[in-house]
PDB file of N, CA and C in Angstrom:
ATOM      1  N   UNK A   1      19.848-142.307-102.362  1.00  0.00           N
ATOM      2  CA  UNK A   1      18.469-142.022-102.709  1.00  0.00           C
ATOM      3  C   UNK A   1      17.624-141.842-101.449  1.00  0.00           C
ATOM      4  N   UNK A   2      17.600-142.658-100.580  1.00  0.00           N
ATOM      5  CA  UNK A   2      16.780-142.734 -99.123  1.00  0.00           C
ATOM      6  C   UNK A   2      17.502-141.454 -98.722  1.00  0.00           C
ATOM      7  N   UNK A   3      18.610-141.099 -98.386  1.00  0.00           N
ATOM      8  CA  UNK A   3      19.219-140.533 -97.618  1.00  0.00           C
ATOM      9  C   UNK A   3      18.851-138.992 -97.969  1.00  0.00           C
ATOM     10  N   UNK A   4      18.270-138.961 -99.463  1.00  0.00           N
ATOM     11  CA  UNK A   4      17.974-137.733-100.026  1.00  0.00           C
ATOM     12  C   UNK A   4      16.295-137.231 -99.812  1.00  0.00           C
ATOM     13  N   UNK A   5      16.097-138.767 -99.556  1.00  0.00           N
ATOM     14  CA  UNK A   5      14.482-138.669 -98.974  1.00  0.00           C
ATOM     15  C   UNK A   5      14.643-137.998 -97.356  1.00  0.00           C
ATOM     16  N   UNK A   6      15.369-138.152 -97.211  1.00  0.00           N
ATOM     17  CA  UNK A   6      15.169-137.998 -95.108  1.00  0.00           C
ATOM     18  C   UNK A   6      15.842-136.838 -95.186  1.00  0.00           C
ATOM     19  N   UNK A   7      16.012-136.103 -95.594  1.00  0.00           N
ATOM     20  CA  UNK A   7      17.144-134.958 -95.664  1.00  0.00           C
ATOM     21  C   UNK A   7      15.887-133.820 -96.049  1.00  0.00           C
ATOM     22  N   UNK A   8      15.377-134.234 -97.104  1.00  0.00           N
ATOM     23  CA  UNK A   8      13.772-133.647 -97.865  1.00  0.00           C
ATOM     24  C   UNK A   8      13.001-133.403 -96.281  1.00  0.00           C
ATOM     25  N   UNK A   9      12.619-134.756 -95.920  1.00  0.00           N
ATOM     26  CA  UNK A   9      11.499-134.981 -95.025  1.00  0.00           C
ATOM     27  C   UNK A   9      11.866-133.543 -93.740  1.00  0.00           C
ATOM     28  N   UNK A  10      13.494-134.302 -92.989  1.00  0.00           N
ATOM     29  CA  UNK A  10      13.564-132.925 -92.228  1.00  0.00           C
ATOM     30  C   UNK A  10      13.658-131.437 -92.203  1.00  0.00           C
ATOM     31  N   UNK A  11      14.082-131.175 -93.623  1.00  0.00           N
ATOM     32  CA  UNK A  11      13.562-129.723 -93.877  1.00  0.00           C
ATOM     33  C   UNK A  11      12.116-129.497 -93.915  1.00  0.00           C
ATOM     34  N   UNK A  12      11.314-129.933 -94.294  1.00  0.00           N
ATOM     35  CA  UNK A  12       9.941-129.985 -94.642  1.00  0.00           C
ATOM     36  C   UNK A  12       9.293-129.775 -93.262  1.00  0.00           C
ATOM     37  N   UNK A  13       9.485-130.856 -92.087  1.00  0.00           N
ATOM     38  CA  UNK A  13       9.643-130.419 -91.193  1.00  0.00           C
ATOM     39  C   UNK A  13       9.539-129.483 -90.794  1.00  0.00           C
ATOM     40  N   UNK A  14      11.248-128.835 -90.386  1.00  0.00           N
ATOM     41  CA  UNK A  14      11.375-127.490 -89.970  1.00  0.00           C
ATOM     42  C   UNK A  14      10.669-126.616 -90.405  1.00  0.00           C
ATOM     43  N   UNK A  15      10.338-126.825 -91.725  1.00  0.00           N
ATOM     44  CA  UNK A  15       9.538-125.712 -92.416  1.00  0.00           C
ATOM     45  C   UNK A  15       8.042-125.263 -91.541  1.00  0.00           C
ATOM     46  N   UNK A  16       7.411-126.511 -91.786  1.00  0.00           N
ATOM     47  CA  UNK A  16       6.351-126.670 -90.947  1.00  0.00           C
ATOM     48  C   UNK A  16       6.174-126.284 -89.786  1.00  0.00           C
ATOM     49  N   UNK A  17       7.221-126.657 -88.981  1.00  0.00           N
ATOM     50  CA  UNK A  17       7.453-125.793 -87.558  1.00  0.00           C
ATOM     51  C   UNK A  17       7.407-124.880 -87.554  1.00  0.00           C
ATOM     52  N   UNK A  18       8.306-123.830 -88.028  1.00  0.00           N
ATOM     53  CA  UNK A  18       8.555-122.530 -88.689  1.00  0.00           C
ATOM     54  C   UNK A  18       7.141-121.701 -88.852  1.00  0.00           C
ATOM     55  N   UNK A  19       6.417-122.312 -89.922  1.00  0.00           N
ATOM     56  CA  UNK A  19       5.240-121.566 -90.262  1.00  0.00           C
ATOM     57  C   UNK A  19       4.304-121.456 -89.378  1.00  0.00           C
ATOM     58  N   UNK A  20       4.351-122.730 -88.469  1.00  0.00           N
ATOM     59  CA  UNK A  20       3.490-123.114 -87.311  1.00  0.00           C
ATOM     60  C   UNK A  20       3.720-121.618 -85.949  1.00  0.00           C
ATOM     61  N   UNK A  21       4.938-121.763 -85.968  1.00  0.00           N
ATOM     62  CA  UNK A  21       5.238-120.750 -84.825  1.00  0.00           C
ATOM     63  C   UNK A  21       4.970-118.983 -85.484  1.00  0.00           C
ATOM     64  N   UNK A  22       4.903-119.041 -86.896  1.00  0.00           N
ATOM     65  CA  UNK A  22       4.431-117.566 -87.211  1.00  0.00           C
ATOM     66  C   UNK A  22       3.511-117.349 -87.110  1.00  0.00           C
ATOM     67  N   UNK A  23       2.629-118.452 -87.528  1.00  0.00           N
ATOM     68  CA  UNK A  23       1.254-118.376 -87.407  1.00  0.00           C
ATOM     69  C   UNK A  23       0.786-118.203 -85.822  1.00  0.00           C
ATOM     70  N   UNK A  24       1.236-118.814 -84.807  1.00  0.00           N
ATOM     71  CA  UNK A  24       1.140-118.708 -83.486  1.00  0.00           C
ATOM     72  C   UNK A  24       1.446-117.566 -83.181  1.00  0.00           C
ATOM     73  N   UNK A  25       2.233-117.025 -83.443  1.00  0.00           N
ATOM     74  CA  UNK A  25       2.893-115.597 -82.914  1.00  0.00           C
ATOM     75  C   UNK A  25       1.898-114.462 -83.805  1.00  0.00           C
ATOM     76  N   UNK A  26       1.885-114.170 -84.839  1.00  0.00           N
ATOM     77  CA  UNK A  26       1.858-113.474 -85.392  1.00  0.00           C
ATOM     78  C   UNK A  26       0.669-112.092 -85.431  1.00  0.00           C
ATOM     79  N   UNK A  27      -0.276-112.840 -84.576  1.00  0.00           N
ATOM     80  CA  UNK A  27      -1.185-111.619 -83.800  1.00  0.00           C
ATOM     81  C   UNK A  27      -0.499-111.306 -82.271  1.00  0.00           C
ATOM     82  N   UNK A  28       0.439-111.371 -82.350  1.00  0.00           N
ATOM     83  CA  UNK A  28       1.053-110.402 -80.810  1.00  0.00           C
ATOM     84  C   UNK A  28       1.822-109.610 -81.349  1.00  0.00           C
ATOM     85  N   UNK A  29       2.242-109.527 -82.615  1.00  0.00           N
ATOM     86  CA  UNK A  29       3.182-108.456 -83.328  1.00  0.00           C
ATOM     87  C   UNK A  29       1.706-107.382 -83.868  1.00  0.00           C
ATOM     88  N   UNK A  30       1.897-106.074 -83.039  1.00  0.00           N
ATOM     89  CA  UNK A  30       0.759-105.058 -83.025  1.00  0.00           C
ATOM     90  C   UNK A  30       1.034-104.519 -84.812  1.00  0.00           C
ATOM     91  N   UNK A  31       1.986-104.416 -85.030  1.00  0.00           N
ATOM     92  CA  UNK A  31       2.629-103.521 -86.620  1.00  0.00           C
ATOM     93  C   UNK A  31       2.213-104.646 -87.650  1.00  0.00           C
ATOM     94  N   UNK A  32       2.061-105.480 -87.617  1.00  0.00           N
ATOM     95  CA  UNK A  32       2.377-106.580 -88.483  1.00  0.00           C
ATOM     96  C   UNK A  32       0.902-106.427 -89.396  1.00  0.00           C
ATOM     97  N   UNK A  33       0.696-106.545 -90.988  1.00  0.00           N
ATOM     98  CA  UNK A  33      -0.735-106.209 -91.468  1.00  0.00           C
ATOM     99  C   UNK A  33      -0.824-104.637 -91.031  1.00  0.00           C
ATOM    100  N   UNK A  34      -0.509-103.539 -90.444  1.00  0.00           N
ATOM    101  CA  UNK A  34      -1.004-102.680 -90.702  1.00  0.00           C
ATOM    102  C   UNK A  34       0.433-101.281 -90.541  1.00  0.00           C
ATOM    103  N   UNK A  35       1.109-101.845 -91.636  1.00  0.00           N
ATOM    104  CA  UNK A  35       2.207-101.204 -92.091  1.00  0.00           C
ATOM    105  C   UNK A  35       1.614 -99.999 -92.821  1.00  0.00           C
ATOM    106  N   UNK A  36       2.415 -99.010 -93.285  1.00  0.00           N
ATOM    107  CA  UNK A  36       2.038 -97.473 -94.320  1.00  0.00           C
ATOM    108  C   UNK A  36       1.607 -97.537 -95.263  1.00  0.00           C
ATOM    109  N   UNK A  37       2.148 -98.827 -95.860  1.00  0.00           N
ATOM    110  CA  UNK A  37       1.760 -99.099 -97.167  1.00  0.00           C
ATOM    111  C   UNK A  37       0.734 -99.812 -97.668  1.00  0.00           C
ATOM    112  N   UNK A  38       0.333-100.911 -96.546  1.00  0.00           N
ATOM    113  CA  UNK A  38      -0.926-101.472 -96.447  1.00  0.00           C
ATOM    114  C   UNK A  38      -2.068-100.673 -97.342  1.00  0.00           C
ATOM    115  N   UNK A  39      -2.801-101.675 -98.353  1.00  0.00           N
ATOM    116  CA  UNK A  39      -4.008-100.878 -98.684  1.00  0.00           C
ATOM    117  C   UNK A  39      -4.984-101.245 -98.025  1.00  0.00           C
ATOM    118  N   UNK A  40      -6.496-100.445 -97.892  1.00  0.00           N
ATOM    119  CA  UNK A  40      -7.414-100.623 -96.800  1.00  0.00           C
ATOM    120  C   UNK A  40      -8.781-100.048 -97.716  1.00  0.00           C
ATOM    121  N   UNK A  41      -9.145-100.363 -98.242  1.00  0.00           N
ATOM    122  CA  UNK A  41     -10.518 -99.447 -98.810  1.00  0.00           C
ATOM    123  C   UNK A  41     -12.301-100.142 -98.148  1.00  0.00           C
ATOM    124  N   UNK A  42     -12.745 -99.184 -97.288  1.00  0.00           N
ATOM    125  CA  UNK A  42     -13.869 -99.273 -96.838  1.00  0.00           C
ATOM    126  C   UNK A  42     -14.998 -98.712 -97.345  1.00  0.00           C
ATOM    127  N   UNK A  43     -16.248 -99.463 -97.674  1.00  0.00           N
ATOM    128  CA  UNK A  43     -17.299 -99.234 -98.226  1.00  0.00           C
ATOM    129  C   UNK A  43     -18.495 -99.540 -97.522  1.00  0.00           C
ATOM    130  N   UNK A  44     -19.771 -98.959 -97.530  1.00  0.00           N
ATOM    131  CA  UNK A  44     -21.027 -99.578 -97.047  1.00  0.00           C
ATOM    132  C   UNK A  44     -20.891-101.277 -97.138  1.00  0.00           C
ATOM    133  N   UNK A  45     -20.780-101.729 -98.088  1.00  0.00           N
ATOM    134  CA  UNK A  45     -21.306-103.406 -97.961  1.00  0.00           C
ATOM    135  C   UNK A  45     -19.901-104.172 -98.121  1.00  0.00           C
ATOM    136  N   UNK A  46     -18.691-103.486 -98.390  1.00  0.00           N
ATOM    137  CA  UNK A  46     -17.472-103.626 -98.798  1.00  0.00           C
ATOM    138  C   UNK A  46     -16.341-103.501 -98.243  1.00  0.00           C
ATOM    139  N   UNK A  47     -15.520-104.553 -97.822  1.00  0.00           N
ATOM    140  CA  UNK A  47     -13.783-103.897 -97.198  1.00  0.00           C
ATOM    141  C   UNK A  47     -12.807-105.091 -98.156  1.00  0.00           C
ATOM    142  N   UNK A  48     -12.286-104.087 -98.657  1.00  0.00           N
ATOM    143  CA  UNK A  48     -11.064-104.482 -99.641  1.00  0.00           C
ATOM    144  C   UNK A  48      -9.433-104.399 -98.279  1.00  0.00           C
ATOM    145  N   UNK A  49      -8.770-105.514 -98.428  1.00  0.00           N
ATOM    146  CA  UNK A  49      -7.650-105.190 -97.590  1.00  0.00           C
ATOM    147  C   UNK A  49      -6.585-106.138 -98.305  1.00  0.00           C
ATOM    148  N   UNK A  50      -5.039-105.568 -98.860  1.00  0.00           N
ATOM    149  CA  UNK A  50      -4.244-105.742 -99.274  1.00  0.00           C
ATOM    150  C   UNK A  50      -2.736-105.326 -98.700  1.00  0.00           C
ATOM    151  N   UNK A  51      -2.342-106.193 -97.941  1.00  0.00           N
ATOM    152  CA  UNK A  51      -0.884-106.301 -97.177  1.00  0.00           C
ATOM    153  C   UNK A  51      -0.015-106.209 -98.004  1.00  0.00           C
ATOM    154  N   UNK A  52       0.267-104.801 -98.697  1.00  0.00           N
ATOM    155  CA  UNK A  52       1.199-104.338 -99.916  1.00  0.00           C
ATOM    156  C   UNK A  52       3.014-104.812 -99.399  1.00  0.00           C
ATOM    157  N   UNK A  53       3.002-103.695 -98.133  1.00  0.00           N
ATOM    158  CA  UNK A  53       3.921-103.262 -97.610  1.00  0.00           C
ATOM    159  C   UNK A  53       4.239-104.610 -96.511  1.00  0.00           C
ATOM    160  N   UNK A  54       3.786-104.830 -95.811  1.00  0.00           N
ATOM    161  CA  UNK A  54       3.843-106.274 -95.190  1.00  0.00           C
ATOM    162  C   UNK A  54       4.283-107.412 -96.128  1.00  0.00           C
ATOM    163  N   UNK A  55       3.298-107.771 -97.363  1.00  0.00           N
ATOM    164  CA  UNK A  55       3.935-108.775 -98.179  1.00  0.00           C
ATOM    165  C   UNK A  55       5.563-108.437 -98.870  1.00  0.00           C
ATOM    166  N   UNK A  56       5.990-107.124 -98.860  1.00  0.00           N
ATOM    167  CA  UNK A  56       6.947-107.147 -99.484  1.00  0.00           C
ATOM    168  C   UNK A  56       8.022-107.064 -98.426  1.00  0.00           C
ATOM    169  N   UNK A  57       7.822-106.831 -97.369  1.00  0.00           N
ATOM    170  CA  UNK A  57       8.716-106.998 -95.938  1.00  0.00           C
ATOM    171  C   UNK A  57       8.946-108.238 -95.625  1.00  0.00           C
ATOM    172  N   UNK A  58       7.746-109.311 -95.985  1.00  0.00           N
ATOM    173  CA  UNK A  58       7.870-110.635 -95.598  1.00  0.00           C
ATOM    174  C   UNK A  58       8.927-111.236 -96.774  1.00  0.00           C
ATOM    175  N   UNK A  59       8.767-110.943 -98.181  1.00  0.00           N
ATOM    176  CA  UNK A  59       9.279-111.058 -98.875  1.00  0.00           C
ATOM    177  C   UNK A  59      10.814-111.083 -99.116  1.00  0.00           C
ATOM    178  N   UNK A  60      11.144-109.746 -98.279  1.00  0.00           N
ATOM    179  CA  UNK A  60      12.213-109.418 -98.290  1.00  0.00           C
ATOM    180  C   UNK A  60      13.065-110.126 -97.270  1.00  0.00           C
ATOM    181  N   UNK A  61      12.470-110.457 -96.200  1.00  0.00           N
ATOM    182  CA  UNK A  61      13.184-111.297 -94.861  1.00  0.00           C
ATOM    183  C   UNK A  61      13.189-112.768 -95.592  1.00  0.00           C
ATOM    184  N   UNK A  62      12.650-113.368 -95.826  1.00  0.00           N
ATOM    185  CA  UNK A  62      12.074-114.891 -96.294  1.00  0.00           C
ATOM    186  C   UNK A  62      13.730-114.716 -97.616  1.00  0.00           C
ATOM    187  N   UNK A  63      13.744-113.875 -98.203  1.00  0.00           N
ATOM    188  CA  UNK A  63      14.621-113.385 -99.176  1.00  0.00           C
ATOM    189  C   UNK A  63      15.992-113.928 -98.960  1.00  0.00           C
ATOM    190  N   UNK A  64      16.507-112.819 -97.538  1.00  0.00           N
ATOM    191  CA  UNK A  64      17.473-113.150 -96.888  1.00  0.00           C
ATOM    192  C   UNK A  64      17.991-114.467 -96.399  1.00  0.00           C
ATOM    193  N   UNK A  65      16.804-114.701 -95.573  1.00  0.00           N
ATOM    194  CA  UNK A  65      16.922-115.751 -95.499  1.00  0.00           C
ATOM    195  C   UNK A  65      17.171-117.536 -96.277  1.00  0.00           C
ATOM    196  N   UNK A  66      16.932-117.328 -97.604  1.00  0.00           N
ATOM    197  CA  UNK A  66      17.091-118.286 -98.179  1.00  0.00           C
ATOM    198  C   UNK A  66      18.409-118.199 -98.596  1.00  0.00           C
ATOM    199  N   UNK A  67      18.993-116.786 -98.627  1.00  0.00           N
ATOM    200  CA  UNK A  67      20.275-116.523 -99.402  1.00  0.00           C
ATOM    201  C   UNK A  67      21.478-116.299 -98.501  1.00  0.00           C
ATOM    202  N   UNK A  68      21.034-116.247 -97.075  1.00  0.00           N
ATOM    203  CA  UNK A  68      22.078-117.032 -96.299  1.00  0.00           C
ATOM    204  C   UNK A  68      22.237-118.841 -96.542  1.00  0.00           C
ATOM    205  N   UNK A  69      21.030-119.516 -96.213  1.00  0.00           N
ATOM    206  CA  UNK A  69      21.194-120.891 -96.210  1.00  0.00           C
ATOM    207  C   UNK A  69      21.101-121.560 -97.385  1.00  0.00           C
ATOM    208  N   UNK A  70      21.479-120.788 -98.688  1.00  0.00           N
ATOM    209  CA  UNK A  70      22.072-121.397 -99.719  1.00  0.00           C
ATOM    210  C   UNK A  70      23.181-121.039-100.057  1.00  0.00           C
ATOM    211  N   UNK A  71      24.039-120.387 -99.643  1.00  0.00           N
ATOM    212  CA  UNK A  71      25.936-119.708 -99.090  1.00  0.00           C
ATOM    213  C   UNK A  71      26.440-121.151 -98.338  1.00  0.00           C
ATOM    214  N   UNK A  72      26.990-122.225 -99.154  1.00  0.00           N
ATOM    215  CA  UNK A  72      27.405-123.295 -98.577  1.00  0.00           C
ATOM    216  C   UNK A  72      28.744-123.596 -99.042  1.00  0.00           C
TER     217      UNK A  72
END
């Protein structure tokens, strides 16, 4: 039971790390948010912005990634 707690805790962890360092990085990647597919609609009092193509890239890596490290 403990052992299933600390096993939890250090993924959680890593996780945290993980997100920590994308978030750190993630304005030095110039492409990143302004992919093809990206929507962008500009107005006088208005900017609509929707990371279409980005969310589904992130999607797709995050994807992979879970489906390597659940291959055990």
């Amino acid at each position: 039971m403990l052992e299933n707690i600390a096993k939890t805790l250090i993924i959680l962890g890593i996780a945290v790390f993980g997100i920590g360092l994308i978030l750190l990085f993630a304005g030095k990647i110039p492409w990143l948010g302004k992919l093809p597919g990206d929507i962008l609609i500009k107005r006088e009092n208005f900017t609509f912005y929707f990371p279409l193509a980005t969310s589904i890239l992130i999607s797709v890596v995050l994807t992979f990634i879970f489906w390597l490290f659940s291959k055990r």
